[in-house]
Protein backbone atom coordinates (compact mmCIF):
# COMPACT_ATOMS: atom_id res chain seq x y z
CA UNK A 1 -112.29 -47.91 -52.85
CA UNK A 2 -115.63 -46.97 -52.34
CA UNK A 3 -116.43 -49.77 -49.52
CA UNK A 4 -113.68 -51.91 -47.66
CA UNK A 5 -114.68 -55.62 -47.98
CA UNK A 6 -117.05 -57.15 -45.31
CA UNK A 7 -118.53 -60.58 -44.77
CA UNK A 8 -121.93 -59.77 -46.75
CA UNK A 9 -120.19 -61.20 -49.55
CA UNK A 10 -118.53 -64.02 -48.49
CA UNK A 11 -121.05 -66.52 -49.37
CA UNK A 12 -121.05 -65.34 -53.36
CA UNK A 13 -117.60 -65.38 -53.36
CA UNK A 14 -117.33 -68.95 -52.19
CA UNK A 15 -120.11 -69.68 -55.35
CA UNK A 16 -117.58 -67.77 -57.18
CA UNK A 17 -114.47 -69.85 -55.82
CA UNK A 18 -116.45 -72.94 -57.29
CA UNK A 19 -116.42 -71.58 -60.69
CA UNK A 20 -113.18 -70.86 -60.53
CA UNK A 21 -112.32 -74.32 -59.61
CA UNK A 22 -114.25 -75.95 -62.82
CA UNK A 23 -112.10 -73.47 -65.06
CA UNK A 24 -109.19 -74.63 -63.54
CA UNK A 25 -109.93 -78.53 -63.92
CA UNK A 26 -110.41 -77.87 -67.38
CA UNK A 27 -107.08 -76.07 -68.43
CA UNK A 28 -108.68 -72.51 -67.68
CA UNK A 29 -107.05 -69.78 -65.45
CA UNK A 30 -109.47 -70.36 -62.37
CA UNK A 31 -111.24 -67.08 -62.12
CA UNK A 32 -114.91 -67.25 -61.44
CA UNK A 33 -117.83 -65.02 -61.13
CA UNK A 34 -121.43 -64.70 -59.93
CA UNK A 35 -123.85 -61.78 -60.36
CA UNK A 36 -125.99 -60.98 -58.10
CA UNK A 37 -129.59 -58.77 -59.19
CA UNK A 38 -131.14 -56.19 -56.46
CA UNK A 39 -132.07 -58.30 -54.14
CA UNK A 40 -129.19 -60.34 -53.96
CA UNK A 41 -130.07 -63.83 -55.87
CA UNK A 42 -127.76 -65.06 -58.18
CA UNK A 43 -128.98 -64.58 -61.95
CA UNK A 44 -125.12 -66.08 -63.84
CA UNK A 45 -122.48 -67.81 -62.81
CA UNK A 46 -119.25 -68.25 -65.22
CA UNK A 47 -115.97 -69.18 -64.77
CA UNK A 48 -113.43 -68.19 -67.23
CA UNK A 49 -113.61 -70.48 -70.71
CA UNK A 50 -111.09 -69.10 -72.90
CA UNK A 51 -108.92 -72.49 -73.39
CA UNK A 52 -112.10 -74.55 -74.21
CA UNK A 53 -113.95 -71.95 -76.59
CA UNK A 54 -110.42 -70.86 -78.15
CA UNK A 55 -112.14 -67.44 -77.26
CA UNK A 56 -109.70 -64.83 -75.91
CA UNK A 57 -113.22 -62.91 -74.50
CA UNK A 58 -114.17 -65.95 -72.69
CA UNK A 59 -113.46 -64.23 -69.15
CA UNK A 60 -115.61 -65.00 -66.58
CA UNK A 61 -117.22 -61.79 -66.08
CA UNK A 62 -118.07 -61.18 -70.02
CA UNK A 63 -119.99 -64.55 -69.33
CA UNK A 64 -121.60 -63.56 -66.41
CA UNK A 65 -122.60 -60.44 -67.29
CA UNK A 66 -123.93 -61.77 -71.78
CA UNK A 67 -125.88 -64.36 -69.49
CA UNK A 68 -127.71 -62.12 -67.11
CA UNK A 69 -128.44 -59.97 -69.69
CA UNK A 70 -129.49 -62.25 -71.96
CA UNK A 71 -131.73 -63.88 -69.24
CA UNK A 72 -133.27 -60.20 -68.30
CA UNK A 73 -133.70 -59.36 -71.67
CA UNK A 74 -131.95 -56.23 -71.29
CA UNK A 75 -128.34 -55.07 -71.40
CA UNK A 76 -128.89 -52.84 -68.62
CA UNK A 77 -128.24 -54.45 -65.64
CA UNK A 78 -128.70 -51.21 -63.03
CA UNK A 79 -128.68 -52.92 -59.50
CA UNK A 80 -126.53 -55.79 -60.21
CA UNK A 81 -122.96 -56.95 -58.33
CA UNK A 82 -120.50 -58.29 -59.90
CA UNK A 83 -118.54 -61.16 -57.81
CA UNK A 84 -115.24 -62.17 -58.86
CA UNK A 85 -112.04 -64.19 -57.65
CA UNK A 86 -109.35 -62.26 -59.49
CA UNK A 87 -109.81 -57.95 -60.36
CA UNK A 88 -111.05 -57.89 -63.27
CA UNK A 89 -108.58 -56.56 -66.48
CA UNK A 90 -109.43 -53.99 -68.66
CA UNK A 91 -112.10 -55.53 -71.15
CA UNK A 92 -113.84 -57.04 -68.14
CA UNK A 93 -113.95 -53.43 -66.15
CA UNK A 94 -115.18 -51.51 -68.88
CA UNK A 95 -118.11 -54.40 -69.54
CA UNK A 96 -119.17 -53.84 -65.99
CA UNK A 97 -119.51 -49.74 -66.76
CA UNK A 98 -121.16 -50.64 -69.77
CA UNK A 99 -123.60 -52.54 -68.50
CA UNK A 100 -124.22 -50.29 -65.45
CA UNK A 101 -123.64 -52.52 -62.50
CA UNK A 102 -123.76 -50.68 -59.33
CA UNK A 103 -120.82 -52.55 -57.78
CA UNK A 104 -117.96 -54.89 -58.27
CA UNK A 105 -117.08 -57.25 -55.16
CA UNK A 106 -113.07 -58.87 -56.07
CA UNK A 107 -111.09 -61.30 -54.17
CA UNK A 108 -107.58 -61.34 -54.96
CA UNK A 109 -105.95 -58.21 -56.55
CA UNK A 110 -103.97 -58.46 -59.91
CA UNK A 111 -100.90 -56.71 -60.05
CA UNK A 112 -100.26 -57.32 -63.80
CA UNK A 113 -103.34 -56.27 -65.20
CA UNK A 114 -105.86 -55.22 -62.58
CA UNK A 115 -108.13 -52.52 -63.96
CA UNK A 116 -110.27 -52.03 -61.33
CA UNK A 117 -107.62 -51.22 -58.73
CA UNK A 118 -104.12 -52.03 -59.01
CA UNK A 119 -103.08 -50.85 -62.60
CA UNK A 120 -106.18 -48.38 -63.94
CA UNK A 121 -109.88 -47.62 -62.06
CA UNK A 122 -111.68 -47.36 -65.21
CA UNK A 123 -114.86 -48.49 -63.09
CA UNK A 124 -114.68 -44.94 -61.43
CA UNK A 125 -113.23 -43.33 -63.93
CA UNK A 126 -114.62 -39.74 -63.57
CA UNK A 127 -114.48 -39.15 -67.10
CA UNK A 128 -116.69 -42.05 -67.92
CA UNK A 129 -120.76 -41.67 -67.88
CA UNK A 130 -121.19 -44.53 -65.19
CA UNK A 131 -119.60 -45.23 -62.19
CA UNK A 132 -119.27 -48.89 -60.36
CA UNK A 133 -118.55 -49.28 -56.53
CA UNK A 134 -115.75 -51.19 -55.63
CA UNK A 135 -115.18 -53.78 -52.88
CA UNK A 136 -111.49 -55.62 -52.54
CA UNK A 137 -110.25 -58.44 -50.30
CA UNK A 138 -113.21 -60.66 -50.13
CA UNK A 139 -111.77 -64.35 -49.43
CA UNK A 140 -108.50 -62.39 -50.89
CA UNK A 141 -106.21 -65.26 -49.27
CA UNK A 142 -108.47 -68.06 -50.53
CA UNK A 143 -108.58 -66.36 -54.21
CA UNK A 144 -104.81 -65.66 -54.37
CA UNK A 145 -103.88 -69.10 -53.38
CA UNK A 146 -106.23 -70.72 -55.52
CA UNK A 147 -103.95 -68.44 -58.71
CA UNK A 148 -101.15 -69.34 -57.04
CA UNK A 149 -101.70 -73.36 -56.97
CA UNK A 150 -102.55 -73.53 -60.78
CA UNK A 151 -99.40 -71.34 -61.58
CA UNK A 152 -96.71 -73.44 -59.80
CA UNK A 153 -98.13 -77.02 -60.91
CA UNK A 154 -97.70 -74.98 -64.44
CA UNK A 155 -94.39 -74.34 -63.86
């Protein structure tokens, strides 16, 4: 990984860790996300919104990210940090290299379909024409048990 996690984003997580919460009241796996712009202000929040919008892209990243873009008025989003619970999957990892963030912070790793860490790195993916920084463990314990509550009352 290209930084090991630190405290400076502790505080975004736990804005993420809020979203995450709202998916989970409403039936949603409780992943949530914030990204921040250059300076370090929060320009989206999402949490994932796939059971209520019946929208298998409704991940809480593709939100964040359509929302600051939409809000910038540009798809490029050069600068930006991504701030998530869970690592994001495949679709989610590629959006961030699309969309040139500079770096994606992640709480809790995923095992099963992790694609910024744990199963691929397609956000520093040499072959790819972008690059994204990577930070892992932020709030890890608080992220994994939050996954790990809404699994067993599923079960």
């Amino acid at each position: 990984m290209a930084e090991s996690a630190g405290e400076h984003f502790e505080e975004s997580m736990r804005l993420a860790l809020g979203q995450a919460r709202t998916a989970g009241d409403h039936g949603d796996v409780p992943v949530g996300a914030v990204l921040l712009n250059r300076a370090g202000d929060v320009v989206a929040a999402a949490h994932n919104r796939r059971e209520v919008d019946g929208d298998a892209s409704a991940h809480a990243e593709m939100l964040a990210i359509s929302m600051a873009s939409r809000a910038q008025g540009d798809w490029r989003l050069d600068g930006h940090t991504l701030v998530v619970t869970l690592e994001p999957c495949a679709m989610c990892a590629m959006a961030a290299v699309w969309a040139r963030l500079e770096r994606i912070v992640f709480g809790a790793s995923d095992l099963k379909a992790g694609a910024a860490w744990s199963l691929y790195n397609i956000p520093q993916d040499e072959r790819l024409n972008h690059r994204v920084d990577l930070v892992s463990g932020v709030l890890e314990e608080e992220c994994s048990d939050l996954l790990t509550e809404f699994f067993a009352e599923r079960r």
